[in-house]
C-alpha atoms as a PDB file:
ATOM      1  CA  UNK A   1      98.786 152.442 114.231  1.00  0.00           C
ATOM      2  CA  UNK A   2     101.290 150.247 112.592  1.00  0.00           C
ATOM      3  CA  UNK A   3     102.225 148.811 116.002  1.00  0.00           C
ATOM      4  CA  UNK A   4      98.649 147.849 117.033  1.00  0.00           C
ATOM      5  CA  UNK A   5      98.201 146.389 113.954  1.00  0.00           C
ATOM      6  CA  UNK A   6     101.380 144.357 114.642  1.00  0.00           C
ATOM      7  CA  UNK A   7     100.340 143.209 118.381  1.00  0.00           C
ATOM      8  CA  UNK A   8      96.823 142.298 117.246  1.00  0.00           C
ATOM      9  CA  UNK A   9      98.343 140.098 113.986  1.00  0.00           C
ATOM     10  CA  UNK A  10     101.106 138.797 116.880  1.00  0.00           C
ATOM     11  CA  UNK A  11      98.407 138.071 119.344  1.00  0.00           C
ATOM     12  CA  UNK A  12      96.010 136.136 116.766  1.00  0.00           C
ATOM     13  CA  UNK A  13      98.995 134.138 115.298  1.00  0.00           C
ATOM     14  CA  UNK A  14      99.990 133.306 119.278  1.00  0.00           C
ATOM     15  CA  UNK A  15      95.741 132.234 120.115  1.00  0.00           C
ATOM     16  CA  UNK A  16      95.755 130.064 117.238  1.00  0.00           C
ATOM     17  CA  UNK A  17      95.197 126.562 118.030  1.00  0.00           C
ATOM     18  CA  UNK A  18      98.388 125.058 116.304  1.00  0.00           C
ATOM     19  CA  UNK A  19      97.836 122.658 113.578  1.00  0.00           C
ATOM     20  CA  UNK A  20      99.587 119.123 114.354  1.00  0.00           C
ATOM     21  CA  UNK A  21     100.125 116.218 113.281  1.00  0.00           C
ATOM     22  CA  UNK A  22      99.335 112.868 115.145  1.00  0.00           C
ATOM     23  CA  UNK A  23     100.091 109.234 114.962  1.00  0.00           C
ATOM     24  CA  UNK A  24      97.415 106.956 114.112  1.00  0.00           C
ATOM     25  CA  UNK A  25      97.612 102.718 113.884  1.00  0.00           C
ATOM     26  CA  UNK A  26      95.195 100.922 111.831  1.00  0.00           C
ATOM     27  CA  UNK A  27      94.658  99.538 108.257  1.00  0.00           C
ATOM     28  CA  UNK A  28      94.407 101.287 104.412  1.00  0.00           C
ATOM     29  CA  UNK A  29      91.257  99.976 103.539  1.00  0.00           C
ATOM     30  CA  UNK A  30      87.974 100.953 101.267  1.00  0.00           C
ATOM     31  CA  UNK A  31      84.834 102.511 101.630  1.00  0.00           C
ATOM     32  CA  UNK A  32      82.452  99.560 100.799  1.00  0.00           C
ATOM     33  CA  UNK A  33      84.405  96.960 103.036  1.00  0.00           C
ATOM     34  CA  UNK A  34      85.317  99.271 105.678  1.00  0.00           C
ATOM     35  CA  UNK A  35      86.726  96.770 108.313  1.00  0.00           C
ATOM     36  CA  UNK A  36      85.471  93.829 107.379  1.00  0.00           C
ATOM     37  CA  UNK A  37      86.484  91.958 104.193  1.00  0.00           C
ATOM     38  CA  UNK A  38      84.273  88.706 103.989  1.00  0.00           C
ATOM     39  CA  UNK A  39      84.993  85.755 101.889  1.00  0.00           C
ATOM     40  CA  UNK A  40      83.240  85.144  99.022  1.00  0.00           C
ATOM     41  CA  UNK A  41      81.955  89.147  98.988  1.00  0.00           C
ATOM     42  CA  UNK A  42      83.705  89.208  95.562  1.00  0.00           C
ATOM     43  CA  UNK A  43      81.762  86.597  93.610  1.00  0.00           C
ATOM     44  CA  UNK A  44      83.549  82.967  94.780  1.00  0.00           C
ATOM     45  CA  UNK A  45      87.042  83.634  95.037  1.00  0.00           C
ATOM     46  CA  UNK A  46      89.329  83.890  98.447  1.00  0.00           C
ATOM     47  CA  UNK A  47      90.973  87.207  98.527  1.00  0.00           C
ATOM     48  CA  UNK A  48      93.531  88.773 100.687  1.00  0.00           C
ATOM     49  CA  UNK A  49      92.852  91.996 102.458  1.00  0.00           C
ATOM     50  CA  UNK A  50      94.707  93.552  99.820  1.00  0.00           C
ATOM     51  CA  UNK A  51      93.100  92.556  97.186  1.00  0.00           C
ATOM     52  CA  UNK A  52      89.604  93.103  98.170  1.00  0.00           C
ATOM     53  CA  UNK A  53      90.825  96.950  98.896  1.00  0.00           C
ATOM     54  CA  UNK A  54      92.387  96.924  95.356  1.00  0.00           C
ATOM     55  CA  UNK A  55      89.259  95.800  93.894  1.00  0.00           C
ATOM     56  CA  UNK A  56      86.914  97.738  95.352  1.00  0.00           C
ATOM     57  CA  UNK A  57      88.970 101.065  94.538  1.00  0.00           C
ATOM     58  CA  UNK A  58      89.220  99.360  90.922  1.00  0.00           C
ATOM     59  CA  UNK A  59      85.359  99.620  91.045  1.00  0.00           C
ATOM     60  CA  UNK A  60      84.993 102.987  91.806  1.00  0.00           C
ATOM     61  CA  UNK A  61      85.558 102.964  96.030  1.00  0.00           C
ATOM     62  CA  UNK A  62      87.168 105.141  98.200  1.00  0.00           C
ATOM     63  CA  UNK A  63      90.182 104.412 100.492  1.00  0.00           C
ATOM     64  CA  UNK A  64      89.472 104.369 104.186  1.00  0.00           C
ATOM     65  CA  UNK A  65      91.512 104.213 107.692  1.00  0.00           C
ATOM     66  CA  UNK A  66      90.123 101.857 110.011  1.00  0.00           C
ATOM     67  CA  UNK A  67      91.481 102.704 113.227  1.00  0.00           C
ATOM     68  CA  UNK A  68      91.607 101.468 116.720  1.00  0.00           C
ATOM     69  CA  UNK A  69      88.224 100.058 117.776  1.00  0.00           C
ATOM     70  CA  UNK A  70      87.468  99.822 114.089  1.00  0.00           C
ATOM     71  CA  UNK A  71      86.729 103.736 114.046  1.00  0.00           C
ATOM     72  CA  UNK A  72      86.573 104.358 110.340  1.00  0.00           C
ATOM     73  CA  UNK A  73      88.112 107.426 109.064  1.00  0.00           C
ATOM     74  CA  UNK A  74      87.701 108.856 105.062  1.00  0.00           C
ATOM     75  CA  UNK A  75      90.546 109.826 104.020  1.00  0.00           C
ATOM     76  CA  UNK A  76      90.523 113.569 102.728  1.00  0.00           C
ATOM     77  CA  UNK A  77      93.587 112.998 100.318  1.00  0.00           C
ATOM     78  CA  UNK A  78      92.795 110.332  98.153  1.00  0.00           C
ATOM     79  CA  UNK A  79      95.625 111.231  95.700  1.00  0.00           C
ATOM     80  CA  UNK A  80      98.098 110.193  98.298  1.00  0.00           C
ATOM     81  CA  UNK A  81     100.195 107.682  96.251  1.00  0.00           C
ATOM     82  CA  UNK A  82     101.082 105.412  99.530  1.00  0.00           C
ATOM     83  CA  UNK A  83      97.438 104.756  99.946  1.00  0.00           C
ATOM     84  CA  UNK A  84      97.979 101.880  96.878  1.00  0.00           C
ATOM     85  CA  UNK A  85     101.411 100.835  98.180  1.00  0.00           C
ATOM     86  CA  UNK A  86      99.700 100.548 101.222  1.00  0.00           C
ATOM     87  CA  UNK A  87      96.237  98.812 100.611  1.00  0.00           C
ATOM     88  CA  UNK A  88      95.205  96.975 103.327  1.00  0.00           C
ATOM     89  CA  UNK A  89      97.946  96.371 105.242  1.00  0.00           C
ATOM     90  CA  UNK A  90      98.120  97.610 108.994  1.00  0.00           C
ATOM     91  CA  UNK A  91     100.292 100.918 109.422  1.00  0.00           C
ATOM     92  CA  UNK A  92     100.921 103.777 111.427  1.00  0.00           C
ATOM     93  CA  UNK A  93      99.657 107.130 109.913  1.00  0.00           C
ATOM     94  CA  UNK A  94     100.673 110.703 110.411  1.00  0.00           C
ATOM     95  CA  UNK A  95      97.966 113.182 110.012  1.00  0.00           C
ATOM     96  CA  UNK A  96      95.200 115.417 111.035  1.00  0.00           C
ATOM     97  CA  UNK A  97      91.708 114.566 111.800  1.00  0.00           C
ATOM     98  CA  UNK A  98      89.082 116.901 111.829  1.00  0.00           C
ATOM     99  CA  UNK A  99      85.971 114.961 112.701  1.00  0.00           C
ATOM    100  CA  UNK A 100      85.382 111.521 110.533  1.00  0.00           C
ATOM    101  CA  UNK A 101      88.421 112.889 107.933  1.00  0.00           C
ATOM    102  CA  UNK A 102      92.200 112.172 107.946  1.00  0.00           C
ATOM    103  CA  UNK A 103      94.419 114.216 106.338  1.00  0.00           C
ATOM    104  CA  UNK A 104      97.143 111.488 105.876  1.00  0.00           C
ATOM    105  CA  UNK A 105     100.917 113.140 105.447  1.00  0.00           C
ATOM    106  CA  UNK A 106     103.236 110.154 105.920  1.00  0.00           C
ATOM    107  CA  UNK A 107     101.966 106.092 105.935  1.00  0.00           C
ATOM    108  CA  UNK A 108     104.601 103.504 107.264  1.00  0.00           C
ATOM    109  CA  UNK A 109     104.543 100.212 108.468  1.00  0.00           C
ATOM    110  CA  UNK A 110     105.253  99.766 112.232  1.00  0.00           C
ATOM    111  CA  UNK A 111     107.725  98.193 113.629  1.00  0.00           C
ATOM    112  CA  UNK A 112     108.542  94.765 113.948  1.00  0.00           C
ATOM    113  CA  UNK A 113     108.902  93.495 117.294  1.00  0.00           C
END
């Protein structure tokens, strides 16, 4: 018994799709502006992609990945502290995506060429 308990445990672990992480490039940025941060959207003043993300999060907006081909992707851990250090600048993400959500694990910037 215990041993067909065992193979059936060994053979679900082994079916299991595994769970991994993949890279991701694209921008921090929020809910409301998604990929496009117009001037003037905030009352009169010029701001800088990272401002306009800081604002709108200020206000009560979500962070966002906008990815290649402007996908947009919430972002399912919002307490992720690198999401502010990050704010929209353009990064590579580690993660996992399951549908429109990103599970973000590590945010860097890429490489300078």
């Amino acid at each position: 018994m215990r041993k067909t308990l065992a193979c059936v445990a060994a053979l679900a672990l082994l079916s299991a799709p595994a769970l991994s992480a993949d890279t991701f490039k694209g921008r921090i940025s929020d809910a409301m502006c998604k990929a496009m941060h117009k001037d003037g959207e905030h009352g009169t003043k010029k701001m800088t992609d990272r401002e306009c993300v800081e604002g709108c999060v200020k206000g009560g907006e979500k962070y966002v990945f906008v990815g290649e081909g402007d996908k947009v992707y919430s972002i399912a851990n919002q307490d992720l502290a690198a999401l502010k250090t990050h704010a929209g600048h353009e990064v590579v993400v580690t993660g996992t995506a399951k549908g429109d959500s990103l599970t973000i694990s590590k945010i860097e910037m890429p490489a300078k060429k």
